[in-house]
PDB file of N, CA and C in Angstrom:
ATOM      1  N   UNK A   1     -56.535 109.110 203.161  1.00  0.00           N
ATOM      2  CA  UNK A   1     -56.498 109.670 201.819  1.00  0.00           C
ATOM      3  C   UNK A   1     -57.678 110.622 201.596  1.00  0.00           C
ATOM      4  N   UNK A   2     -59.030 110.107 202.057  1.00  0.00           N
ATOM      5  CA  UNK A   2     -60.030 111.275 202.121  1.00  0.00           C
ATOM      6  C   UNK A   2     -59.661 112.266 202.834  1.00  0.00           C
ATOM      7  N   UNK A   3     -59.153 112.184 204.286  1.00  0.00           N
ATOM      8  CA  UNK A   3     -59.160 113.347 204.633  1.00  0.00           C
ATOM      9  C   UNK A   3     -58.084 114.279 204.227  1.00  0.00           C
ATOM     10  N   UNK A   4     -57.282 113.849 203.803  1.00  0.00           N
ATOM     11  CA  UNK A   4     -56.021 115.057 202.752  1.00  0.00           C
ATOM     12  C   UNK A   4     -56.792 115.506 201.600  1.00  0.00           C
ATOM     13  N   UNK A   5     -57.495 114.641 200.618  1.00  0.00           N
ATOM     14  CA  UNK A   5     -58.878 115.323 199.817  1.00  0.00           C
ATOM     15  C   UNK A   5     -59.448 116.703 200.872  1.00  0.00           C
ATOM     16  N   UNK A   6     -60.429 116.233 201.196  1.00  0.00           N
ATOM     17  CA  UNK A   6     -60.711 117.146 202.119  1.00  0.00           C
ATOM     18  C   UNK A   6     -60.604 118.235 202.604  1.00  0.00           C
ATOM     19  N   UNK A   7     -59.034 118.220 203.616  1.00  0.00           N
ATOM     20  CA  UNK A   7     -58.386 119.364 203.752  1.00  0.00           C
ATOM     21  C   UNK A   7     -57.504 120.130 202.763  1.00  0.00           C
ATOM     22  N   UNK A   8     -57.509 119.465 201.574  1.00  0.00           N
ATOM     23  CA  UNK A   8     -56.916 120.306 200.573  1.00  0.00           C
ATOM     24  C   UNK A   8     -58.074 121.049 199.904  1.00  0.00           C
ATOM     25  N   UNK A   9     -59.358 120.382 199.502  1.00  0.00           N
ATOM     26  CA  UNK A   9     -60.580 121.127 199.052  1.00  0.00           C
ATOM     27  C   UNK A   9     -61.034 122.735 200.138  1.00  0.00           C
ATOM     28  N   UNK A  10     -60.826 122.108 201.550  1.00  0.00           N
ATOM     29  CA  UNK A  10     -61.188 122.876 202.693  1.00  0.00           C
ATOM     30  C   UNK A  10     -60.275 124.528 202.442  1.00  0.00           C
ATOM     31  N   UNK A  11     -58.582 123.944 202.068  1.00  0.00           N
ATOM     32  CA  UNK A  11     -58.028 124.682 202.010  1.00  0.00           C
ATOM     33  C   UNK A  11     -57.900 125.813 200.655  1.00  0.00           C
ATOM     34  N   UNK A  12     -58.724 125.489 199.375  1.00  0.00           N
ATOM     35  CA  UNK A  12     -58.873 126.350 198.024  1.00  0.00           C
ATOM     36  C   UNK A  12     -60.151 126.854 198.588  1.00  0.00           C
ATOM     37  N   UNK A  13     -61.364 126.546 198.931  1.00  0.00           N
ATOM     38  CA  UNK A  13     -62.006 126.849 199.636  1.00  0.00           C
ATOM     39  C   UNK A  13     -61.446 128.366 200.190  1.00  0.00           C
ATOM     40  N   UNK A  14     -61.121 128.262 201.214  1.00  0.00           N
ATOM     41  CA  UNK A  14     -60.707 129.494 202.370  1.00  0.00           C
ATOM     42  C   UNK A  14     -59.924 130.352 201.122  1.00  0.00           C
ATOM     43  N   UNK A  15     -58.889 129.959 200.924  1.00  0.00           N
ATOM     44  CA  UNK A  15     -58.397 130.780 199.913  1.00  0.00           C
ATOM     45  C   UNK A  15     -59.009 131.772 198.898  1.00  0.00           C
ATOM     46  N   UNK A  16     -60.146 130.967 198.339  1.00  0.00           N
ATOM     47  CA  UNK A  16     -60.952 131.763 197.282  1.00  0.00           C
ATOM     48  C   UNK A  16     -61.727 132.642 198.096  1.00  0.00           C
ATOM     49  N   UNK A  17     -62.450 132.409 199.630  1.00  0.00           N
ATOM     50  CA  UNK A  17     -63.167 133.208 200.387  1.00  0.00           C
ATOM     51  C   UNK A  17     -62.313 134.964 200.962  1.00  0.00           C
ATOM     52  N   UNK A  18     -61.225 134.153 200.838  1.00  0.00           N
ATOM     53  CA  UNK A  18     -60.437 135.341 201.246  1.00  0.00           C
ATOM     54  C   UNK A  18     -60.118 136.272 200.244  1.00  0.00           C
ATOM     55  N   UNK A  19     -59.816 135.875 198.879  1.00  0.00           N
ATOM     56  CA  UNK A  19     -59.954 136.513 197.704  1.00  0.00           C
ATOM     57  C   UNK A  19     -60.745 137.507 196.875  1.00  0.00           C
ATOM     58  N   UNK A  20     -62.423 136.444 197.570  1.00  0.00           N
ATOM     59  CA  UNK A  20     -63.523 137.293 197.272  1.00  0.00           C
ATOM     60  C   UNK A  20     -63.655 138.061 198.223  1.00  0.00           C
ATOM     61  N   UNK A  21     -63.083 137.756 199.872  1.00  0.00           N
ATOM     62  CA  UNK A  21     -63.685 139.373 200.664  1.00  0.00           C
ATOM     63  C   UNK A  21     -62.681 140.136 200.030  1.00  0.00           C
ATOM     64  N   UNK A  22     -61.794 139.937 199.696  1.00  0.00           N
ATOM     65  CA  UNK A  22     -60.695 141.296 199.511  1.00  0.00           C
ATOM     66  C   UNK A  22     -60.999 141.552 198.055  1.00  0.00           C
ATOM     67  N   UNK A  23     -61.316 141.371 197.432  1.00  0.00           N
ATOM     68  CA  UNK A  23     -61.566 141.365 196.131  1.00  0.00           C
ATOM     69  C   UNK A  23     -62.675 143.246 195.645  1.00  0.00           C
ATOM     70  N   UNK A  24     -62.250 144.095 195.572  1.00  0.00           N
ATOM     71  CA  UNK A  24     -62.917 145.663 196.238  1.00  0.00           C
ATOM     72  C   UNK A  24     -63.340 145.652 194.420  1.00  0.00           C
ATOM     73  N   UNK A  25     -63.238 144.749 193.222  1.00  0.00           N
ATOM     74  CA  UNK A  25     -63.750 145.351 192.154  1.00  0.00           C
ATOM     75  C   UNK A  25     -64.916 144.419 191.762  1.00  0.00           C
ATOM     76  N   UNK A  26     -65.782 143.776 192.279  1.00  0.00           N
ATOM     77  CA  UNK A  26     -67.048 143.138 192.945  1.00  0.00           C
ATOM     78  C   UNK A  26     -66.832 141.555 191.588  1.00  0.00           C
ATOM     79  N   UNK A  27     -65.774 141.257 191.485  1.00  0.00           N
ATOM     80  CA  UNK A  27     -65.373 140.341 190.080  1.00  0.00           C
ATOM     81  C   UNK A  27     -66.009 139.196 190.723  1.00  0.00           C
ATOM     82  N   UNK A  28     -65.849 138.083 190.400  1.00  0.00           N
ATOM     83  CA  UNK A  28     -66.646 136.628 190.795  1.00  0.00           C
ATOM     84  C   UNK A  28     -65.184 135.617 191.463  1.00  0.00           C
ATOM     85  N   UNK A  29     -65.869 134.993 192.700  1.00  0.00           N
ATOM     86  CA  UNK A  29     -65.029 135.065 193.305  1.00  0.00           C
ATOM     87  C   UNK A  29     -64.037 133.674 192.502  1.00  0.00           C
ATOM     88  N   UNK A  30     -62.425 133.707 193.065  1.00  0.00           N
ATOM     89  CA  UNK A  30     -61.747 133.412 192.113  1.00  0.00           C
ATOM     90  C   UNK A  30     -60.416 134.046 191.093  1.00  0.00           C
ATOM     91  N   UNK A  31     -61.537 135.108 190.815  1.00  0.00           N
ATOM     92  CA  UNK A  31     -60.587 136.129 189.908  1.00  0.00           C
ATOM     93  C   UNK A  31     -59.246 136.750 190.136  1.00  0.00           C
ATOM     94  N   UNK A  32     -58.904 136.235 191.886  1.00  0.00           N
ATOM     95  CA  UNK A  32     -57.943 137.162 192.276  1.00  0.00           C
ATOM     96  C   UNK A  32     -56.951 135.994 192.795  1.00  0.00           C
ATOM     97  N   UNK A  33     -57.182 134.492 192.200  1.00  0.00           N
ATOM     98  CA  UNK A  33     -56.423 133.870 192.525  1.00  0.00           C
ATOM     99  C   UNK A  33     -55.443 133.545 191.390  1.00  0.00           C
ATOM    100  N   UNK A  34     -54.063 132.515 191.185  1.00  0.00           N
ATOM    101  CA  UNK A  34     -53.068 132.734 190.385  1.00  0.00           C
ATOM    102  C   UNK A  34     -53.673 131.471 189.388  1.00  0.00           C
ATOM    103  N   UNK A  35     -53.641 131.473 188.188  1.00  0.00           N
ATOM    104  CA  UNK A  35     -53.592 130.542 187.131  1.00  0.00           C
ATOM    105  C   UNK A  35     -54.560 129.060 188.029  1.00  0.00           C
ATOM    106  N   UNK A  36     -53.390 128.557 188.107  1.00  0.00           N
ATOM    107  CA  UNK A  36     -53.183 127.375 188.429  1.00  0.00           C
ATOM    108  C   UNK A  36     -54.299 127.157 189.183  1.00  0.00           C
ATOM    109  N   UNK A  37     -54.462 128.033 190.636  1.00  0.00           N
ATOM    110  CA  UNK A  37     -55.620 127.698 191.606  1.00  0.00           C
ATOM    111  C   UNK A  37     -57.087 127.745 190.881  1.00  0.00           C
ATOM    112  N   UNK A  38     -57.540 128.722 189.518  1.00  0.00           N
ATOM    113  CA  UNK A  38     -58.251 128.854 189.102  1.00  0.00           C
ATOM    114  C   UNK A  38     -58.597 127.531 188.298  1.00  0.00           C
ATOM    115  N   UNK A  39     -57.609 126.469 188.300  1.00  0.00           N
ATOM    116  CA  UNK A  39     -57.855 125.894 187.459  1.00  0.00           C
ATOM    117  C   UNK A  39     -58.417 124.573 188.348  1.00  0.00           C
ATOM    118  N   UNK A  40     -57.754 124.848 189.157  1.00  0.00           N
ATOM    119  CA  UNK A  40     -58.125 123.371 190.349  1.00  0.00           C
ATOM    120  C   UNK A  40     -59.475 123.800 190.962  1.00  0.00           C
ATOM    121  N   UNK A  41     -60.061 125.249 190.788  1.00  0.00           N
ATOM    122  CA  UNK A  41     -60.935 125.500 191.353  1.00  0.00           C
ATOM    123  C   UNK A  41     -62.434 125.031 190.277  1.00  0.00           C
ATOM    124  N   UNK A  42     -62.330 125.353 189.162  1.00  0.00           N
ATOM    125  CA  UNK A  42     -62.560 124.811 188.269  1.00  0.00           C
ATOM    126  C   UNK A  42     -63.043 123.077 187.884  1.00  0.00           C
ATOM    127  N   UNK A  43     -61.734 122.400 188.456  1.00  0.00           N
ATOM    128  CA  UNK A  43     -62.342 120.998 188.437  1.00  0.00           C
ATOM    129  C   UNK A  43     -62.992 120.834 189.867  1.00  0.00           C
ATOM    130  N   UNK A  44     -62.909 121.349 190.782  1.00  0.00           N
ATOM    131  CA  UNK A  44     -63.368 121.143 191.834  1.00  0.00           C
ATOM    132  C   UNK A  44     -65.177 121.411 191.799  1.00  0.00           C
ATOM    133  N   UNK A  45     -65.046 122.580 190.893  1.00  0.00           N
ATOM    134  CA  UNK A  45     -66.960 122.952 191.096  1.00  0.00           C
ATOM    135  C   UNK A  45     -67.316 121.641 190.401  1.00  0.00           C
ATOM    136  N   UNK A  46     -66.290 121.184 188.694  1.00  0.00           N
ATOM    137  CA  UNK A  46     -67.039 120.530 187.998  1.00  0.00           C
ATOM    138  C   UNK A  46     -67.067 118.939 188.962  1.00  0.00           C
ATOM    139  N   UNK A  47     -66.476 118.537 189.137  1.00  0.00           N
ATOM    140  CA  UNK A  47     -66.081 117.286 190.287  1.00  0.00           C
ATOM    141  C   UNK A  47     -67.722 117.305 191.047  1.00  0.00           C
ATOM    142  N   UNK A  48     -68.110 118.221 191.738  1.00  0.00           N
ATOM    143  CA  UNK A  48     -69.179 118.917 192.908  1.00  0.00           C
ATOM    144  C   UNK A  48     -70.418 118.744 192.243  1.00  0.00           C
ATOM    145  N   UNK A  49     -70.361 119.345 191.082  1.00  0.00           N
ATOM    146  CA  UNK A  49     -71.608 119.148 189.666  1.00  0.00           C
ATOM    147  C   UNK A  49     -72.023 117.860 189.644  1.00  0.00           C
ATOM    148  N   UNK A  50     -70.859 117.293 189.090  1.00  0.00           N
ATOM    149  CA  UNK A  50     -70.818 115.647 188.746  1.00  0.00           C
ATOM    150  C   UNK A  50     -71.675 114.372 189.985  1.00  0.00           C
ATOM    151  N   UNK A  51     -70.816 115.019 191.290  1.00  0.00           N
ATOM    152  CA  UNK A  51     -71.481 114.187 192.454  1.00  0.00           C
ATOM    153  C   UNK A  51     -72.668 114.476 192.682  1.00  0.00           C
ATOM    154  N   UNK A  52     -73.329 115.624 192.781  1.00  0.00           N
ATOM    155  CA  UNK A  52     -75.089 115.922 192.505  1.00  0.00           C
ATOM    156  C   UNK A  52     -75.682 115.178 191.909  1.00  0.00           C
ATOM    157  N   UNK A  53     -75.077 114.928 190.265  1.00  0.00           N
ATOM    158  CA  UNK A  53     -76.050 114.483 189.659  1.00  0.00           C
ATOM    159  C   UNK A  53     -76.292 112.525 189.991  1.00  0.00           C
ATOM    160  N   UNK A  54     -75.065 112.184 190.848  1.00  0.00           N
ATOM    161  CA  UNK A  54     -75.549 110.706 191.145  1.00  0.00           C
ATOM    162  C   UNK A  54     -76.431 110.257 191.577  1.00  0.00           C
TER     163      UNK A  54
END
């Protein structure tokens, strides 16, 4: 179960990287993904935030 976590994080990850290299109007990376991914990307930083502060 972690590692499907994981490789699904691994996989918005790459996605957004690929977004921001192609991304030619210098926006923050993200911007060039659809709704939805923005939104999972979203709980994912806040999720990331959250585990820091333990």
């Amino acid at each position: 179960m972690v590692v499907e976590s994981v490789k699904k994080v691994k996989n918005i990850v790459s996605e957004v990287f690929k977004g921001y290299a192609s991304n030619s109007t210098g926006g923050c990376c993200g911007v060039s993904l659809p709704p939805e991914e923005q939104r999972q990307l979203k709980r994912l930083k806040e999720g990331a935030q959250a585990e820091k502060k333990d």
